[in-house]
C-alpha atoms as a PDB file:
ATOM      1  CA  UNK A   1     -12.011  13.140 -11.724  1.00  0.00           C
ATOM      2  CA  UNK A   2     -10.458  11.773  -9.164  1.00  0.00           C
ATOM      3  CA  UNK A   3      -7.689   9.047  -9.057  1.00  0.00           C
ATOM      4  CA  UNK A   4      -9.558   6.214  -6.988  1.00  0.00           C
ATOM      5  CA  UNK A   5      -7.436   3.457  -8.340  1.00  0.00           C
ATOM      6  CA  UNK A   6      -3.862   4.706  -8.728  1.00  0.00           C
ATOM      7  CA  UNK A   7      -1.737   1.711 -10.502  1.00  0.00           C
ATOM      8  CA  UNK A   8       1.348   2.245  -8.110  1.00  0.00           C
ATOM      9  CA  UNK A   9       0.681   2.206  -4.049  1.00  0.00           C
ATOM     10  CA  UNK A  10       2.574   2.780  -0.567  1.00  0.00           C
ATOM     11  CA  UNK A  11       4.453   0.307  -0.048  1.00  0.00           C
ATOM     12  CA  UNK A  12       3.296  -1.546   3.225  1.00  0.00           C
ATOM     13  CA  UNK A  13       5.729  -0.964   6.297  1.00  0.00           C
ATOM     14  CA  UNK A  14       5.105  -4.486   7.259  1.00  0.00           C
ATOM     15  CA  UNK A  15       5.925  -6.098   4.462  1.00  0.00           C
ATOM     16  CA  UNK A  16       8.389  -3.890   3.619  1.00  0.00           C
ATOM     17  CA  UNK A  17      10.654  -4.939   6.567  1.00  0.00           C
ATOM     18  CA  UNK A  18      10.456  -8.622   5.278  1.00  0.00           C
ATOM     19  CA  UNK A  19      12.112  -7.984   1.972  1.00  0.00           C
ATOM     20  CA  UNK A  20      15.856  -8.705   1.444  1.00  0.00           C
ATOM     21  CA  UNK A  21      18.226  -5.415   1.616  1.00  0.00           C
ATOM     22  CA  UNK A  22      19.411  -6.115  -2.160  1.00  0.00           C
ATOM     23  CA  UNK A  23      15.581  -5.391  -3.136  1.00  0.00           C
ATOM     24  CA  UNK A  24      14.800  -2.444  -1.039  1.00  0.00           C
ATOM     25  CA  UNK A  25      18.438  -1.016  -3.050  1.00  0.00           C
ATOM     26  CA  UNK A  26      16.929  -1.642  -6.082  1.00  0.00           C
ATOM     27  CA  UNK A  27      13.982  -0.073  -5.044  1.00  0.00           C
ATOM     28  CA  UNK A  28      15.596   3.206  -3.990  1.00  0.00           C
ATOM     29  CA  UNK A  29      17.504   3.028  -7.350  1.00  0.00           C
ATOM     30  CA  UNK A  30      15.094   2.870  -9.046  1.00  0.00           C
ATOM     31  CA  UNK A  31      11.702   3.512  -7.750  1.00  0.00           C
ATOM     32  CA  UNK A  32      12.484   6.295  -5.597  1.00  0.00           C
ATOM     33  CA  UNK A  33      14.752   7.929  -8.353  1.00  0.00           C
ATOM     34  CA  UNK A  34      11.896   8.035 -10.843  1.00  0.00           C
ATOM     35  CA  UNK A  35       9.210   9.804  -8.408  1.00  0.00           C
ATOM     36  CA  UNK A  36       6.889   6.764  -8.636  1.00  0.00           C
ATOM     37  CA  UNK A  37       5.199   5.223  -5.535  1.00  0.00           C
ATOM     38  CA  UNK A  38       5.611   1.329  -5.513  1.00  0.00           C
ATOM     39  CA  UNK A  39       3.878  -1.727  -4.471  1.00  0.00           C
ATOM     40  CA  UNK A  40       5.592  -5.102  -3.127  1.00  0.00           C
ATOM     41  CA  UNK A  41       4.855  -6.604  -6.927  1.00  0.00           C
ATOM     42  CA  UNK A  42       6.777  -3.198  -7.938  1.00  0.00           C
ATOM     43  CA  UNK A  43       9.551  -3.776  -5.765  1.00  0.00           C
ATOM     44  CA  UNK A  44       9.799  -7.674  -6.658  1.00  0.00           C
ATOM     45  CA  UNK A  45       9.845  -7.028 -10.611  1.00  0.00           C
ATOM     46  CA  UNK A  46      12.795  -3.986 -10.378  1.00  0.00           C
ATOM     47  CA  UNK A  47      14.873  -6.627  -8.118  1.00  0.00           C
ATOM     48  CA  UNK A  48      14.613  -8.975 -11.522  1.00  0.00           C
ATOM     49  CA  UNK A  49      17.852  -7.317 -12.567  1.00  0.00           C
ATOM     50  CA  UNK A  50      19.801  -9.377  -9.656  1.00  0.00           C
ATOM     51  CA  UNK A  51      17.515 -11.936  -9.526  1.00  0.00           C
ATOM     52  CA  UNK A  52      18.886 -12.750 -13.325  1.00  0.00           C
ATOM     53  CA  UNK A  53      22.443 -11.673 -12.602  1.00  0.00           C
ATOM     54  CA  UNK A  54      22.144  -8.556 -13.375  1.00  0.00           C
ATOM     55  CA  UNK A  55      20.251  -9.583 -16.998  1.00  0.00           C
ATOM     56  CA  UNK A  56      16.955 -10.333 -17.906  1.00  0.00           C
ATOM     57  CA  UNK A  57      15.962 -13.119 -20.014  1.00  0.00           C
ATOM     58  CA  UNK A  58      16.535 -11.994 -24.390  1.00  0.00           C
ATOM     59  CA  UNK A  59      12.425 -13.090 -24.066  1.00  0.00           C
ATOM     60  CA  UNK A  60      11.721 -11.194 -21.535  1.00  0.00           C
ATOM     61  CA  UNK A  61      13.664  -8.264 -22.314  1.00  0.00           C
ATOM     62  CA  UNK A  62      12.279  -8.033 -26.049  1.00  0.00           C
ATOM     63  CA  UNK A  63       8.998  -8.020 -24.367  1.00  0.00           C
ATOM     64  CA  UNK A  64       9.354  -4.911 -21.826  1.00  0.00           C
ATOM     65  CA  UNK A  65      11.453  -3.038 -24.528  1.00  0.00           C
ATOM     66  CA  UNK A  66       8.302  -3.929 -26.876  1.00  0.00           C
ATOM     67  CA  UNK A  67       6.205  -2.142 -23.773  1.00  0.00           C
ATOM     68  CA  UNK A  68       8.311   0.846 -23.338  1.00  0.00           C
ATOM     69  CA  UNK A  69       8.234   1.550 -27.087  1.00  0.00           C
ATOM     70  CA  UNK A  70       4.503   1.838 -26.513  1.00  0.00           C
ATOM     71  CA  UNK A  71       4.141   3.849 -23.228  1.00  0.00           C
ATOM     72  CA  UNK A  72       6.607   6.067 -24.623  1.00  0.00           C
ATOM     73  CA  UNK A  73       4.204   6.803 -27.801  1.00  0.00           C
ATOM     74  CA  UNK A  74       1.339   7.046 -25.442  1.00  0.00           C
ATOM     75  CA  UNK A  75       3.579   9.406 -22.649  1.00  0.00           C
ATOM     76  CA  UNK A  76       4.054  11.716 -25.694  1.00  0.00           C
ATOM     77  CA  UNK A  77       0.991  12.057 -27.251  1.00  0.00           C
ATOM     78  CA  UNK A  78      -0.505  12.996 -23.509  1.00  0.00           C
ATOM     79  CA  UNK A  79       2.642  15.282 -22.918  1.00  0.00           C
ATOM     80  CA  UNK A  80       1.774  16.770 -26.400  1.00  0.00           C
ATOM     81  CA  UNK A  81      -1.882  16.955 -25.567  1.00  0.00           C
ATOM     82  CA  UNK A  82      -1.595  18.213 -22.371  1.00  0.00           C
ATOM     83  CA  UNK A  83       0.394  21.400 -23.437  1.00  0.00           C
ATOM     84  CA  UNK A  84      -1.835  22.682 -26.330  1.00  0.00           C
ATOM     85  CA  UNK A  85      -3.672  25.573 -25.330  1.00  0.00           C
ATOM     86  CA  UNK A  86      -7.118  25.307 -25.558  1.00  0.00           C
ATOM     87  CA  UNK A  87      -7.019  21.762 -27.378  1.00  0.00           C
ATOM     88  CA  UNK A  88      -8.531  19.489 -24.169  1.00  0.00           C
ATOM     89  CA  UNK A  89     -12.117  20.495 -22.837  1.00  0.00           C
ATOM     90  CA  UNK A  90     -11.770  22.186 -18.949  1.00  0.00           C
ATOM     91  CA  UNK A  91     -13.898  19.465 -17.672  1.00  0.00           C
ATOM     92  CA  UNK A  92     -11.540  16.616 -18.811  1.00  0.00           C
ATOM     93  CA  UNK A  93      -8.437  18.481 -18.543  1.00  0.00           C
ATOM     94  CA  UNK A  94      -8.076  16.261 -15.229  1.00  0.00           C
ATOM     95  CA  UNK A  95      -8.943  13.180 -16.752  1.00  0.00           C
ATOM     96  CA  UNK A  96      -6.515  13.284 -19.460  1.00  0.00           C
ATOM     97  CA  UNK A  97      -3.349  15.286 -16.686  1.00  0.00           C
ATOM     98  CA  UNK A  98      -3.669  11.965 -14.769  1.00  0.00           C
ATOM     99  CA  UNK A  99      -3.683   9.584 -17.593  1.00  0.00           C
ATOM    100  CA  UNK A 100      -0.244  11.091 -18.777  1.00  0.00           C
ATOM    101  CA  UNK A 101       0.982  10.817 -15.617  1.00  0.00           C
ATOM    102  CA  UNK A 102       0.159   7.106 -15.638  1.00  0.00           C
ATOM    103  CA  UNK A 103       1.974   6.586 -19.118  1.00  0.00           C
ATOM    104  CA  UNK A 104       5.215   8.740 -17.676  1.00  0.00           C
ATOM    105  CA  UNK A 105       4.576   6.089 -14.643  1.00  0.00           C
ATOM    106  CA  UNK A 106       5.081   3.415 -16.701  1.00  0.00           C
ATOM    107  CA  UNK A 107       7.686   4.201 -18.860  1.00  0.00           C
ATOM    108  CA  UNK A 108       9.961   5.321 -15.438  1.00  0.00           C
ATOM    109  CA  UNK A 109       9.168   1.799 -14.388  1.00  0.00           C
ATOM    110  CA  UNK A 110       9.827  -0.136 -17.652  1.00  0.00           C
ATOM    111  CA  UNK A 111      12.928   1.969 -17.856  1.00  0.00           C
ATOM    112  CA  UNK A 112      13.927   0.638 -14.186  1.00  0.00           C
ATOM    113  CA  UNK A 113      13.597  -2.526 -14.493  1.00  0.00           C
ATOM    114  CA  UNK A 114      15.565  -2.863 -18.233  1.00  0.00           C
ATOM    115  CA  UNK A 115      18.252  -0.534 -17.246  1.00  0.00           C
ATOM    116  CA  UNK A 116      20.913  -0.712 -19.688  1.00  0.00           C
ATOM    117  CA  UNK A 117      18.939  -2.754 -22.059  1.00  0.00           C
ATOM    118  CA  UNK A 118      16.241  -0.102 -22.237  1.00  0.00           C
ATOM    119  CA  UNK A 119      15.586   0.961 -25.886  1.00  0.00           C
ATOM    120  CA  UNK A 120      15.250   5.099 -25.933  1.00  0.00           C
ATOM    121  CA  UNK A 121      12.033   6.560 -26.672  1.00  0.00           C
ATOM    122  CA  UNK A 122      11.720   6.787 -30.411  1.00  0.00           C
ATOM    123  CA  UNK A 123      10.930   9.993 -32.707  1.00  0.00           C
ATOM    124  CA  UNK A 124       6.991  10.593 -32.914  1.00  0.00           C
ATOM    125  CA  UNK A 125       4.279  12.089 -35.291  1.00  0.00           C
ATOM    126  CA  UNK A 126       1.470  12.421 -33.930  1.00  0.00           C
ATOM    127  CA  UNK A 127      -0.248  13.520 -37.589  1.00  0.00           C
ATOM    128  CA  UNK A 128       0.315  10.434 -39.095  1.00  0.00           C
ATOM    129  CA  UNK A 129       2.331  12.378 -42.032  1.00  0.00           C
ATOM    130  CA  UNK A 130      -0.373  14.932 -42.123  1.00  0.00           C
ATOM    131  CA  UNK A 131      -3.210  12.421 -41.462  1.00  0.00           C
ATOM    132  CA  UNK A 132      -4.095  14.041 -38.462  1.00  0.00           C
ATOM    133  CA  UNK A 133      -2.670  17.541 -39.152  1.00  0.00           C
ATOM    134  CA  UNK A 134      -5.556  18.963 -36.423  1.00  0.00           C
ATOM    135  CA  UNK A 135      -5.014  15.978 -33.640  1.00  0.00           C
ATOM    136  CA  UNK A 136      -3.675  19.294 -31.551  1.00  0.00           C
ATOM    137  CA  UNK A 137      -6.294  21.713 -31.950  1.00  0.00           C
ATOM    138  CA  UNK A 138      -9.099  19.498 -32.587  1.00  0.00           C
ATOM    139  CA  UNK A 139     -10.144  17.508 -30.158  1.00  0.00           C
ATOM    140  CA  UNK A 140     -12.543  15.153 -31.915  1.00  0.00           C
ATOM    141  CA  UNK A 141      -9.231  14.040 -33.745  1.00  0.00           C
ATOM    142  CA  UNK A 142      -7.087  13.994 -30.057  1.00  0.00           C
ATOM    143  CA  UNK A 143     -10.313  12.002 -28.331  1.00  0.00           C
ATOM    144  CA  UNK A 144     -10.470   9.559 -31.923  1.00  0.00           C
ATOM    145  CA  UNK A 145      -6.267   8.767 -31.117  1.00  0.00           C
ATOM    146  CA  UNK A 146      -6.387   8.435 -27.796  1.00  0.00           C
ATOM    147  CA  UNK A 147      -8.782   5.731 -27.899  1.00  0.00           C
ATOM    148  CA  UNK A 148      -6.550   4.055 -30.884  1.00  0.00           C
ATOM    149  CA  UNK A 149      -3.351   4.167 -28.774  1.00  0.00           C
ATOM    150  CA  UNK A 150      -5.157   3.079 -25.334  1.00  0.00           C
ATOM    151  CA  UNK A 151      -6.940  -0.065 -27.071  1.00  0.00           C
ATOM    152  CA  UNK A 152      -3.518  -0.449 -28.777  1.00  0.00           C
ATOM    153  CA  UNK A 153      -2.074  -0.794 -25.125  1.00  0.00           C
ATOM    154  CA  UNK A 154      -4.730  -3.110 -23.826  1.00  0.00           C
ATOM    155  CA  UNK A 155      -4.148  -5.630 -26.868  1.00  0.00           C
ATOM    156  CA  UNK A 156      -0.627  -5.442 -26.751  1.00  0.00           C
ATOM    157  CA  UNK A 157      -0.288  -6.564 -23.243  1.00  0.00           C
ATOM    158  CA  UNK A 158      -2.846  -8.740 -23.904  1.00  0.00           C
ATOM    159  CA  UNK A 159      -1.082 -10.613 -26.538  1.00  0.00           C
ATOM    160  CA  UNK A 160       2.868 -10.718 -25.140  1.00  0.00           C
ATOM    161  CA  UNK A 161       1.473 -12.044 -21.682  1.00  0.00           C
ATOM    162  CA  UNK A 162       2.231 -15.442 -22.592  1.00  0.00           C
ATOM    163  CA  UNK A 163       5.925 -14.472 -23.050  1.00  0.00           C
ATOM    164  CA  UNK A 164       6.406 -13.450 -19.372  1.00  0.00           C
ATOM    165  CA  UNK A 165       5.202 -16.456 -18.002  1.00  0.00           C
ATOM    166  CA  UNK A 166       8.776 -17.568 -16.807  1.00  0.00           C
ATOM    167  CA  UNK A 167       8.984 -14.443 -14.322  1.00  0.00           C
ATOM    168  CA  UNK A 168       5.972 -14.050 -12.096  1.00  0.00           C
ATOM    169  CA  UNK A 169       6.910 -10.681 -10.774  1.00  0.00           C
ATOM    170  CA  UNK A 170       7.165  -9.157 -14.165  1.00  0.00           C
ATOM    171  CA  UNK A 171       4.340 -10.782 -15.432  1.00  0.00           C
ATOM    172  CA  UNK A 172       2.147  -9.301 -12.445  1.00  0.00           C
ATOM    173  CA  UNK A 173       3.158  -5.934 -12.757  1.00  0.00           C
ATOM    174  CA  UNK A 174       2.715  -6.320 -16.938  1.00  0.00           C
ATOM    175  CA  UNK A 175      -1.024  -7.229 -15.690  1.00  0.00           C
ATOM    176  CA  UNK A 176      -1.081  -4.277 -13.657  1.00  0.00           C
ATOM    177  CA  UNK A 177       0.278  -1.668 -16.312  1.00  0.00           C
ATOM    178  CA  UNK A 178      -2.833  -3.547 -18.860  1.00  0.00           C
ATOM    179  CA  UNK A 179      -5.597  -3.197 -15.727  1.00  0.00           C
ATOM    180  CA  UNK A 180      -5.046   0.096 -15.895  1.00  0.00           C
ATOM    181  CA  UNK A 181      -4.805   0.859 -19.874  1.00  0.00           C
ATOM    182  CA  UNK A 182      -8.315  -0.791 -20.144  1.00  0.00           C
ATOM    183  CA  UNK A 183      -9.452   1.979 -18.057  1.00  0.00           C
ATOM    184  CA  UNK A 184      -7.754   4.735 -19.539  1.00  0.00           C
ATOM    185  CA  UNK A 185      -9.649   2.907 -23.191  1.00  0.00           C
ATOM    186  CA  UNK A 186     -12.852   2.804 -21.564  1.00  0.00           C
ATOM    187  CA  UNK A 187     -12.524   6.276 -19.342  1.00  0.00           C
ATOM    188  CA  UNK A 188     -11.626   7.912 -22.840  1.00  0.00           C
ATOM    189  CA  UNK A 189     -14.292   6.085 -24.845  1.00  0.00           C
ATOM    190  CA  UNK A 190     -16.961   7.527 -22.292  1.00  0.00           C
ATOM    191  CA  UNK A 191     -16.102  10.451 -22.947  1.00  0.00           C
ATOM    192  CA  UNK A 192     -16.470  10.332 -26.479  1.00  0.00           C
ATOM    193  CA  UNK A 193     -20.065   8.793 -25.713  1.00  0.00           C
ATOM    194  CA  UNK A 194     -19.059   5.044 -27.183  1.00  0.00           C
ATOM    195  CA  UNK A 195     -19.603   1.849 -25.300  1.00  0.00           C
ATOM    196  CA  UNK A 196     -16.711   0.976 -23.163  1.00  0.00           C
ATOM    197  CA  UNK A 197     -16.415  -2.525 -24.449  1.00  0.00           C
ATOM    198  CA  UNK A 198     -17.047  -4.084 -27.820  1.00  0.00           C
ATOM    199  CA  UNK A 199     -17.552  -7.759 -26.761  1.00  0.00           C
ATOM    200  CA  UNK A 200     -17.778 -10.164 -24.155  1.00  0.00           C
ATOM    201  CA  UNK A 201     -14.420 -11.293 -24.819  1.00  0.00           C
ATOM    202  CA  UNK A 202     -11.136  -8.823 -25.563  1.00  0.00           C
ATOM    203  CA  UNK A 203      -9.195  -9.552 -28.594  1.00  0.00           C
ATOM    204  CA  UNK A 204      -5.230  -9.723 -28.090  1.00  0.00           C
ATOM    205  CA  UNK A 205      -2.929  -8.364 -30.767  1.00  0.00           C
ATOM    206  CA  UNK A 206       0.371 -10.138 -32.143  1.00  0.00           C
ATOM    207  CA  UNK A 207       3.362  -7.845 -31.813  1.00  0.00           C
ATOM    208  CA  UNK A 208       3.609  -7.573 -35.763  1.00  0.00           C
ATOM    209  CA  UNK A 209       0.009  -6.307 -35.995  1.00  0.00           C
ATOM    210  CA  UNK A 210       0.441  -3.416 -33.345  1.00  0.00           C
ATOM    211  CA  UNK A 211       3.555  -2.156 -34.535  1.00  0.00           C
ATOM    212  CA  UNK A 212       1.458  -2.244 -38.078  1.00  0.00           C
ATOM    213  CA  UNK A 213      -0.530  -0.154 -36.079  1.00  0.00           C
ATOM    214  CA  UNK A 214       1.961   2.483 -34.937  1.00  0.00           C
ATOM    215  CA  UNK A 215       4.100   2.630 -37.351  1.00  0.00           C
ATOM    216  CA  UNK A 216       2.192   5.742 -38.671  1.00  0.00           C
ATOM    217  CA  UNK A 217       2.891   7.528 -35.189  1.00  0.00           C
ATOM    218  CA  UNK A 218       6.555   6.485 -35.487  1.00  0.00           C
ATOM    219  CA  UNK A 219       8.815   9.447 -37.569  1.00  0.00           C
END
């Protein structure tokens, strides 16, 4: 499968010679440092740092630490997943290779644009306490979780998008990061021969209800 909508582009040379020196330093900082490829939104949301005085918002901050804690569960499980021999089907071996590059993607850029204030990725189990003691060498079990931790995602972004209102750039780059988990959750529901969608309209989930959720996943 190939990657036909990658979440991070180029940056265009044109625009890039109308942004302000300070934000092409962040970007190089930042960006560049973490091996991601950026768009102007990108570039705009990492230069929040200076654009706050060097701090984000307590609001906004709770909200991308809230993030990270997430795409570093998800990062993990794929890094996990990834790595067990024989666990992930040859034919979808690409599929799931880019999606955990997409979740390292957007935990380098979470990490970025929090800095200092970035929480550190927490200790995982992936078995639930021995819930899922085959979610490695099965991959019914590894399909079954991915699905829980990409429509996790997609209602979690969902639900704290209110809360980034008051910075634009941000908030368009959170939207980008969700775009892209919905089609991870419907890419990986395909594959396990389910419906992409389950309604007309997507449900959002309060922070308390998806750290209910992972909690389990959290040693």
């Amino acid at each position: 499968m190939t990657n036909q909508n990658p979440i991070l582009h180029d940056i265009e040379p044109e625009l890039a010679d109308t942004i302000v020196a300070s934000r092409r330093d962040i970007f190089t900082k930042y960006a560049k440092a973490a091996g991601i490829l950026t768009s102007a939104p990108l570039v705009l949301a990492l230069a929040s740092n200076q654009a706050f005085g060097q701090s984000l918002p307590k609001k906004i901050e709770d909200v991308l630490n809230f993030a990270l804690t997430l795409e570093y569960l998800e990062a993990a499980f794929y890094a996990q997943g990834n790595k067990a021999r024989g666990l992930i089907p040859s034919k979808y071996r690409t599929v799931f290779k880019t999606i955990g590059q997409h979740e390292d993607a957007h935990v380098k850029l979470l990490k970025g644009v929090l800095g200092s204030a970035a929480v550190a990725a927490p200790a995982v189990d992936f078995t639930a306490g021995g819930k899922y003691a085959d979610v490695f060498s099965n991959f019914d079990t590894f399909l079954a979780l991915s699905q829980t931790f990409e429509d996790l995602g997609v209602a979690a972004y969902k639900g704290q998008a209110g809360n980034l209102i008051g910075s634009g750039e941000i908030l368009t780059v959170a939207l980008q990061i969700h775009s892209v988990e919905a089609r991870h959750a419907a890419e990986v529901r395909r594959i396990g021969l389910k419906i992409g969608w389950d309604s007309a309209f997507d449900k959002p989930l309060s922070k308390s209800a998806v750290l209910a959720a992972a909690t389990p996943f959290l040693a």
